[in-house]
PDB file of N, CA and C in Angstrom:
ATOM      1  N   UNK A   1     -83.828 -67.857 121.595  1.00  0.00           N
ATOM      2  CA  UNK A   1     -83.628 -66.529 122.141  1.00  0.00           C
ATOM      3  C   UNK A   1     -84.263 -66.431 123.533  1.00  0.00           C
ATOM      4  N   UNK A   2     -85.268 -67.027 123.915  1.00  0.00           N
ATOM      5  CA  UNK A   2     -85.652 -67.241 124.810  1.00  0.00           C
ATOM      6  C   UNK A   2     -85.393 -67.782 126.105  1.00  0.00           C
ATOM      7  N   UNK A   3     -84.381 -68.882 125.732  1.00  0.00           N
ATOM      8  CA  UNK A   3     -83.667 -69.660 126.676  1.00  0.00           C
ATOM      9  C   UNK A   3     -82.083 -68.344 126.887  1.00  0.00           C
ATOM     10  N   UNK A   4     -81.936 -67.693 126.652  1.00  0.00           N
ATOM     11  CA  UNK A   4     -81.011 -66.630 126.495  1.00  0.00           C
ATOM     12  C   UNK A   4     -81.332 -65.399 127.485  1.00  0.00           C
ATOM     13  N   UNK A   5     -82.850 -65.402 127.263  1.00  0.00           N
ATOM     14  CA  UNK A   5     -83.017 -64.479 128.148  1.00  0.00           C
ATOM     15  C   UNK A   5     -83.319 -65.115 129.764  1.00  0.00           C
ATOM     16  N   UNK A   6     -83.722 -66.011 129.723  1.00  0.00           N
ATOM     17  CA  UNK A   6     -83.804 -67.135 130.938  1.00  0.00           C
ATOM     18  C   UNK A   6     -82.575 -66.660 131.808  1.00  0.00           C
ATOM     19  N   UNK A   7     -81.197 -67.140 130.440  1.00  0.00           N
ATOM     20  CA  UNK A   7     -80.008 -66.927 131.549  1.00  0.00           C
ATOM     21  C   UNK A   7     -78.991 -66.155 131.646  1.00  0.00           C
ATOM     22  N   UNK A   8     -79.975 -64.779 130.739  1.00  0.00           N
ATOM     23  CA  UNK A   8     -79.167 -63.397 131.455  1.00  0.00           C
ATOM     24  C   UNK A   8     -79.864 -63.180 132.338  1.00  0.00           C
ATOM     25  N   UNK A   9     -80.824 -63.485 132.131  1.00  0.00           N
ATOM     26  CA  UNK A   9     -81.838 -62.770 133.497  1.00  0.00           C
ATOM     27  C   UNK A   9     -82.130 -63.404 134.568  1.00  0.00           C
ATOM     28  N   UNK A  10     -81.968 -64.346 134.394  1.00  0.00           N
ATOM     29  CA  UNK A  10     -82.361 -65.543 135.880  1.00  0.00           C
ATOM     30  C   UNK A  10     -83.887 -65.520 135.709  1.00  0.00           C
ATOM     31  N   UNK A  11     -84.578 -65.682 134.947  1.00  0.00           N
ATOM     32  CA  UNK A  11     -85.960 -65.660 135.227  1.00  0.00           C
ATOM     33  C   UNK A  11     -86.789 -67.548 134.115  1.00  0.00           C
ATOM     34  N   UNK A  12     -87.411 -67.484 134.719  1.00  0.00           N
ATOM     35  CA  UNK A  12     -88.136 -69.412 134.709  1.00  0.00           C
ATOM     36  C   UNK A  12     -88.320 -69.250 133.022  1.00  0.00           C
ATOM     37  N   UNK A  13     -88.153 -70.164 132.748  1.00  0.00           N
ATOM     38  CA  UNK A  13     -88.258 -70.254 131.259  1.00  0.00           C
ATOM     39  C   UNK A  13     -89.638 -70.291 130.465  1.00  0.00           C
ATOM     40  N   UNK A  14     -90.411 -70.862 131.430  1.00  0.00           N
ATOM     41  CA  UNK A  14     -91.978 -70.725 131.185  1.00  0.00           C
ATOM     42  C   UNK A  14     -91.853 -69.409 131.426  1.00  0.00           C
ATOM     43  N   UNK A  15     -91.859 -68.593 131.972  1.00  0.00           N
ATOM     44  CA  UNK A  15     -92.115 -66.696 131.857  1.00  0.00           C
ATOM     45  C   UNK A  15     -91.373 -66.702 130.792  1.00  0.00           C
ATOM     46  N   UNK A  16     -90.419 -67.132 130.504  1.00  0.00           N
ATOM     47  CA  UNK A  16     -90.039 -66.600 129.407  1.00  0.00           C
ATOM     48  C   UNK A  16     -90.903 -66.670 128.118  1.00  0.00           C
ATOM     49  N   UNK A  17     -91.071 -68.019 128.001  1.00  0.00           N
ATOM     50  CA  UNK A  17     -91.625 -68.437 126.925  1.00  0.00           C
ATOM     51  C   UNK A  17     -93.249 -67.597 126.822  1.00  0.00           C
ATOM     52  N   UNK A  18     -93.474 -67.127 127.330  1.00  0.00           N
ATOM     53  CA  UNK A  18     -94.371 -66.231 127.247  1.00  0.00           C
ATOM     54  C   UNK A  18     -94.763 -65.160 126.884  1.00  0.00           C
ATOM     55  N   UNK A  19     -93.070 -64.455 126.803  1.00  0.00           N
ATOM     56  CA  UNK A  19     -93.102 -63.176 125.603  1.00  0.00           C
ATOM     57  C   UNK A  19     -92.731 -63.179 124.510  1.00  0.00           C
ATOM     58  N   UNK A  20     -93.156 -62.599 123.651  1.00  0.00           N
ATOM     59  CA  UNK A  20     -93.313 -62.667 122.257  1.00  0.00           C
ATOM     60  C   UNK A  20     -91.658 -62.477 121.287  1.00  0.00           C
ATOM     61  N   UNK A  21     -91.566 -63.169 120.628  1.00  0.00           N
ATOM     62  CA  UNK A  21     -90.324 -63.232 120.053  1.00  0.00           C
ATOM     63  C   UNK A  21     -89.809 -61.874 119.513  1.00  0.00           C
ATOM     64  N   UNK A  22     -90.937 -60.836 119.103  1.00  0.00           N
ATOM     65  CA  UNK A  22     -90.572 -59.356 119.058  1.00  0.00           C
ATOM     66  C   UNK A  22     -90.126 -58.433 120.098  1.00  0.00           C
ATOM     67  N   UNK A  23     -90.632 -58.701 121.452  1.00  0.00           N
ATOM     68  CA  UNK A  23     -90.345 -58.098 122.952  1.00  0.00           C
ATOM     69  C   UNK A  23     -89.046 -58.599 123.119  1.00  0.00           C
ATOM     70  N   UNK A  24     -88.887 -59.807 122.769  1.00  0.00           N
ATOM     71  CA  UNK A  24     -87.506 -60.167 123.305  1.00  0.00           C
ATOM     72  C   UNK A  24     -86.235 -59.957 122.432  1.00  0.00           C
ATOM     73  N   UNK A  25     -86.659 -59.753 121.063  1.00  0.00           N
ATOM     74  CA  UNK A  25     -85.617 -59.474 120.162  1.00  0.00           C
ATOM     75  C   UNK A  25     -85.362 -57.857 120.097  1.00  0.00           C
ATOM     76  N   UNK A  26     -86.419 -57.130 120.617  1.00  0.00           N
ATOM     77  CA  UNK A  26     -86.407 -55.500 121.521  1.00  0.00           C
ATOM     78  C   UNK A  26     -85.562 -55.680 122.239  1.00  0.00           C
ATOM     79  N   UNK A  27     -85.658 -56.529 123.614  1.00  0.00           N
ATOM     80  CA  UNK A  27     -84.799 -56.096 124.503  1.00  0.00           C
ATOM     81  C   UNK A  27     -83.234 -56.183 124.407  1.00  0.00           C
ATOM     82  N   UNK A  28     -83.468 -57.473 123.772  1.00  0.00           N
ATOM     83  CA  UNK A  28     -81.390 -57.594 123.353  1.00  0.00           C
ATOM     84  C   UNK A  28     -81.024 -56.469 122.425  1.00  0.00           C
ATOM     85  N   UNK A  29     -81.768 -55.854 121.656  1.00  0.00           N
ATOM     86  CA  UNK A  29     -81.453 -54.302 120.558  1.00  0.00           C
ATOM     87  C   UNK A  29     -81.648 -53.342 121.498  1.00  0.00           C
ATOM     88  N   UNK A  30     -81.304 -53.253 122.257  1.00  0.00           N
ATOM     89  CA  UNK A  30     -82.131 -52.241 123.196  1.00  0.00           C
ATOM     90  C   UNK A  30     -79.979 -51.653 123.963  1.00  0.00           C
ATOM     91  N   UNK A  31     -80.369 -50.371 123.993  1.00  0.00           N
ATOM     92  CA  UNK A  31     -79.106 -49.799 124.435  1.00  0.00           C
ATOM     93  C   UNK A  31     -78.888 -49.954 125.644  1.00  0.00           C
ATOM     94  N   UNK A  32     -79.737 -49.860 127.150  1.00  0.00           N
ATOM     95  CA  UNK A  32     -80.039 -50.331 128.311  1.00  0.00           C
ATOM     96  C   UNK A  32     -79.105 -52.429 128.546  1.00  0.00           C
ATOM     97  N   UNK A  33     -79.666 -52.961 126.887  1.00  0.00           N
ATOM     98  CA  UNK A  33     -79.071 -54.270 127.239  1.00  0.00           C
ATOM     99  C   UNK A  33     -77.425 -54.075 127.245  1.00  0.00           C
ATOM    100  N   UNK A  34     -76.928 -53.643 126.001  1.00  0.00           N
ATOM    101  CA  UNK A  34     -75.948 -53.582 125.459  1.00  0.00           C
ATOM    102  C   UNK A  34     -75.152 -53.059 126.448  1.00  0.00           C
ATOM    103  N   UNK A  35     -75.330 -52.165 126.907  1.00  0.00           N
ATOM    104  CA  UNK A  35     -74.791 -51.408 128.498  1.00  0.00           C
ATOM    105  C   UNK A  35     -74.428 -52.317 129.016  1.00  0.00           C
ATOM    106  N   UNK A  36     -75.337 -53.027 129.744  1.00  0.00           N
ATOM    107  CA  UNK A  36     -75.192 -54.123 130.874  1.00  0.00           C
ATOM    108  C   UNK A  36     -74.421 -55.528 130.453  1.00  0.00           C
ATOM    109  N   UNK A  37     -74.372 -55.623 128.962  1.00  0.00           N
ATOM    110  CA  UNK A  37     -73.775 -56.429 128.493  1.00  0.00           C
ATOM    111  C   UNK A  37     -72.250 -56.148 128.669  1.00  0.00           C
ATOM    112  N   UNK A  38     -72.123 -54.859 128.059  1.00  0.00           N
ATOM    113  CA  UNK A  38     -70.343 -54.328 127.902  1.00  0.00           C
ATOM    114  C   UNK A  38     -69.950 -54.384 129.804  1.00  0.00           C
ATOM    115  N   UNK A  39     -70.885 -54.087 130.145  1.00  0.00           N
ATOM    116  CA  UNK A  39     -70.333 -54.273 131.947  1.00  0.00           C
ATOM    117  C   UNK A  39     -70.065 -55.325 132.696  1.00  0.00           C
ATOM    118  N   UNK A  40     -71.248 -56.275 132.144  1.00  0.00           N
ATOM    119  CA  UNK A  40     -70.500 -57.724 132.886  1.00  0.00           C
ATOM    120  C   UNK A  40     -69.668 -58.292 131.986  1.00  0.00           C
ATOM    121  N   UNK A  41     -68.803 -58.179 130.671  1.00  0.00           N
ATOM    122  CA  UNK A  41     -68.037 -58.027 129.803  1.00  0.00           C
ATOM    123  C   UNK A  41     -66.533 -57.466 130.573  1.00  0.00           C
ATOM    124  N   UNK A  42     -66.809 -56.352 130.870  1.00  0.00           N
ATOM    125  CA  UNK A  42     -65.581 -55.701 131.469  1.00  0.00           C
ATOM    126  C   UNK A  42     -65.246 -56.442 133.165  1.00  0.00           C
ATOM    127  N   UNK A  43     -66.574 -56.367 133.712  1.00  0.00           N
ATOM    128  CA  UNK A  43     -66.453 -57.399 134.865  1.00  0.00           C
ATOM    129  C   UNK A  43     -65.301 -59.059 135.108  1.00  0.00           C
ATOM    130  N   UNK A  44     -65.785 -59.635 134.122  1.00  0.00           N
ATOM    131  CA  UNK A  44     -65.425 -61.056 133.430  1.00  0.00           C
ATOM    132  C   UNK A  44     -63.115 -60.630 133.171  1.00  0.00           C
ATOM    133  N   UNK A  45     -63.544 -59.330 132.449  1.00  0.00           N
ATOM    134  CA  UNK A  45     -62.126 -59.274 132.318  1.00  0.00           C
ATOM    135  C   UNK A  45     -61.504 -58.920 133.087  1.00  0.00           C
ATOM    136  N   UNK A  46     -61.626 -57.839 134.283  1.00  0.00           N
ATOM    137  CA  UNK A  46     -61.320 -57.926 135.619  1.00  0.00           C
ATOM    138  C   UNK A  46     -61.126 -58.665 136.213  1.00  0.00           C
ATOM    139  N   UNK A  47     -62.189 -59.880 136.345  1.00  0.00           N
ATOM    140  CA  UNK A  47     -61.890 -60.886 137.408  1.00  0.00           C
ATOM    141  C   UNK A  47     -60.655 -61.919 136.372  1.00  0.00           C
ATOM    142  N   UNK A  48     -60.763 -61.906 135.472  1.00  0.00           N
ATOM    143  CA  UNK A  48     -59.176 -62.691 134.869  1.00  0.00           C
ATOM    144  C   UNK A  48     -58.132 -62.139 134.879  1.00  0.00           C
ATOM    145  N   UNK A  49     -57.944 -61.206 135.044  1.00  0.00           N
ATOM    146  CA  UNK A  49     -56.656 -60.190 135.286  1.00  0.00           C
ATOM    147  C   UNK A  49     -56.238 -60.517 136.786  1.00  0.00           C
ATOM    148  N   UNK A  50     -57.500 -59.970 137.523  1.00  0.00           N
ATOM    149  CA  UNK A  50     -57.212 -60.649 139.072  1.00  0.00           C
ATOM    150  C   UNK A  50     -56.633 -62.093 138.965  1.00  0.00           C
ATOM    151  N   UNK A  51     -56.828 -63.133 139.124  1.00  0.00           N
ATOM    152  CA  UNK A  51     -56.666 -64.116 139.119  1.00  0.00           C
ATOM    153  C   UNK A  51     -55.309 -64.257 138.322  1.00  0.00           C
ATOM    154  N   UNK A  52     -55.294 -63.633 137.121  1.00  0.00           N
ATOM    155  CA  UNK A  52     -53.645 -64.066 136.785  1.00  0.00           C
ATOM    156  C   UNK A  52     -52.551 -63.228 137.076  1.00  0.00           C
ATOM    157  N   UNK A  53     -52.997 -62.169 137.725  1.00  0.00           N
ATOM    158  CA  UNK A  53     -51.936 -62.257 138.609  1.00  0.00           C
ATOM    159  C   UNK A  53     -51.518 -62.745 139.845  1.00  0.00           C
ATOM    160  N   UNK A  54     -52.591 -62.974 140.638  1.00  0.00           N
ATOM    161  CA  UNK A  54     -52.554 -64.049 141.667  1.00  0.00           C
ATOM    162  C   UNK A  54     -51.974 -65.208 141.203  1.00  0.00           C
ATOM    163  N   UNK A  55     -52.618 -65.861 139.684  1.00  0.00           N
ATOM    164  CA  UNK A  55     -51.125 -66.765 139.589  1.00  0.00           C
ATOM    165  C   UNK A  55     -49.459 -66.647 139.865  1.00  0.00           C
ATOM    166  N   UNK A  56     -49.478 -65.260 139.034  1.00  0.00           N
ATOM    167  CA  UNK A  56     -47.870 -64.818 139.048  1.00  0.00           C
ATOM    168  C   UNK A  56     -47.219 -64.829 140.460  1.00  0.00           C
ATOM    169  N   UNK A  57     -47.875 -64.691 141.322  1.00  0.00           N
ATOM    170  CA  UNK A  57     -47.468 -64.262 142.708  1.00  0.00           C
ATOM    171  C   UNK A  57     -47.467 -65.688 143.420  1.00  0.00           C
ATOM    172  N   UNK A  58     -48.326 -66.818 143.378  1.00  0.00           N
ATOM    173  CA  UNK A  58     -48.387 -68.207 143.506  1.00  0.00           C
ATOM    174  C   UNK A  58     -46.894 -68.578 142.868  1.00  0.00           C
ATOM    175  N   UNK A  59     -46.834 -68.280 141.261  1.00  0.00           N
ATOM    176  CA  UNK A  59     -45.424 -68.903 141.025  1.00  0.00           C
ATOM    177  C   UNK A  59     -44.338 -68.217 141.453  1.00  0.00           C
ATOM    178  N   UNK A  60     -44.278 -66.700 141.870  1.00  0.00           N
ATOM    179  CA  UNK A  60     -43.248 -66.157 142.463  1.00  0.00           C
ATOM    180  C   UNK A  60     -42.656 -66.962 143.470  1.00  0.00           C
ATOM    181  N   UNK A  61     -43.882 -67.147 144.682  1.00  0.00           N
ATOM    182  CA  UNK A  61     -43.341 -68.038 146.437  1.00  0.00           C
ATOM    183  C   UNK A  61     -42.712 -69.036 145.553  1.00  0.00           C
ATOM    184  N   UNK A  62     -43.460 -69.604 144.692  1.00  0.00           N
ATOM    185  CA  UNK A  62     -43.077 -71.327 144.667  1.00  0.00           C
ATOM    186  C   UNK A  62     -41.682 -70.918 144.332  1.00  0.00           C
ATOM    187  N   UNK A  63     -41.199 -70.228 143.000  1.00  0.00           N
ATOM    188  CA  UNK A  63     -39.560 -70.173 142.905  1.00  0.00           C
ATOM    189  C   UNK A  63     -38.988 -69.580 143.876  1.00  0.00           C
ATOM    190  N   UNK A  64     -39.417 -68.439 144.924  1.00  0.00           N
ATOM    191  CA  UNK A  64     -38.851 -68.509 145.877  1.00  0.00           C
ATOM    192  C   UNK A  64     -38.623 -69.439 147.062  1.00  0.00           C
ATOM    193  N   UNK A  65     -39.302 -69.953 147.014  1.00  0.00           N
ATOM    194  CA  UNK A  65     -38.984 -71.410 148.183  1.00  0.00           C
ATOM    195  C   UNK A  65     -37.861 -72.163 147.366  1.00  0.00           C
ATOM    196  N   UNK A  66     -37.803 -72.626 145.910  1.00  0.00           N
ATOM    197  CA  UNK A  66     -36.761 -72.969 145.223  1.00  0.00           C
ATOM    198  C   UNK A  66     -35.699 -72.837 145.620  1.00  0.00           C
ATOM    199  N   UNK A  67     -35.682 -71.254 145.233  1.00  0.00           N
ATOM    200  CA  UNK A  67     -34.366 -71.038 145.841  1.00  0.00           C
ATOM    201  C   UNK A  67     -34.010 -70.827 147.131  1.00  0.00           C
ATOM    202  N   UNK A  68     -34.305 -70.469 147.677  1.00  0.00           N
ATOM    203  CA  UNK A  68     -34.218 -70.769 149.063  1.00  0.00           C
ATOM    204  C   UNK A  68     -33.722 -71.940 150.070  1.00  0.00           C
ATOM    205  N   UNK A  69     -34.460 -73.463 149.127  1.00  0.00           N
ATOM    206  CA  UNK A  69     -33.858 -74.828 149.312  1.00  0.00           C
ATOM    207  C   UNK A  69     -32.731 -74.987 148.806  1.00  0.00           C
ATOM    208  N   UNK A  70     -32.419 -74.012 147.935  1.00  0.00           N
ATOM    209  CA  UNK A  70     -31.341 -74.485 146.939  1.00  0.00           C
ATOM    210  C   UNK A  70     -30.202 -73.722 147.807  1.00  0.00           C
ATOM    211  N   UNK A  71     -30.436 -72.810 148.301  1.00  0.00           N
ATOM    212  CA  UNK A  71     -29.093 -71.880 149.254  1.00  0.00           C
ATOM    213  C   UNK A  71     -29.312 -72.888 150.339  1.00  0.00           C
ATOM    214  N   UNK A  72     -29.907 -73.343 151.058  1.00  0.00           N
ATOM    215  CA  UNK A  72     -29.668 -73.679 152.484  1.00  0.00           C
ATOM    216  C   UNK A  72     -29.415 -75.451 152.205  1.00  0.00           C
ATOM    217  N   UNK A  73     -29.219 -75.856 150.683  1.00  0.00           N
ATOM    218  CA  UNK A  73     -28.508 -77.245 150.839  1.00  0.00           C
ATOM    219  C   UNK A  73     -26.781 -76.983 150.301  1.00  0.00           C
ATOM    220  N   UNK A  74     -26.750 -75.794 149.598  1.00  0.00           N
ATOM    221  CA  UNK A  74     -25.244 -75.285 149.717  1.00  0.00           C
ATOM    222  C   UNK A  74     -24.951 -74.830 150.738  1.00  0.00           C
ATOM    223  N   UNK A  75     -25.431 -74.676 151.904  1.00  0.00           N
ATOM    224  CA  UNK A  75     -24.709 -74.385 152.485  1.00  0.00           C
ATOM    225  C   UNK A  75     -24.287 -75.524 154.221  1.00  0.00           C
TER     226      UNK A  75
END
């Protein structure tokens, strides 16, 4: 649990290891965490939404260049 809080928090693992397995099993029960949890949660799904549609739009050009080669060798 400790190494957990290390790397939500960015903080040295020796500090970590320094608070008591009750403080730290507080803070993850703690409504303040859970908050910040559901937010970089919703964050995470934002940035994949972004990105796939930026795919869609990557494969849009590409079939449009497709076709595009494909009209200007008929013709």
């Amino acid at each position: 649990m400790r190494a957990e809080l290390a790397l939500y928090f960015g903080q040295d693992l020796i500090q970590c290891g320094k608070l008591t397995y009750s403080r730290v099993k507080k803070l993850f029960d703690s409504k303040p965490f859970d908050n910040w949890r559901q937010g970089r949660e919703n964050e995470a799904k934002a940035r994949t939404a972004e990105v796939s549609r930026l795919d869609a739009i990557i494969k849009s050009i590409g079939n449009l260049t497709h076709l595009t080669a494909d009209i200007a060798r008929k013709r």
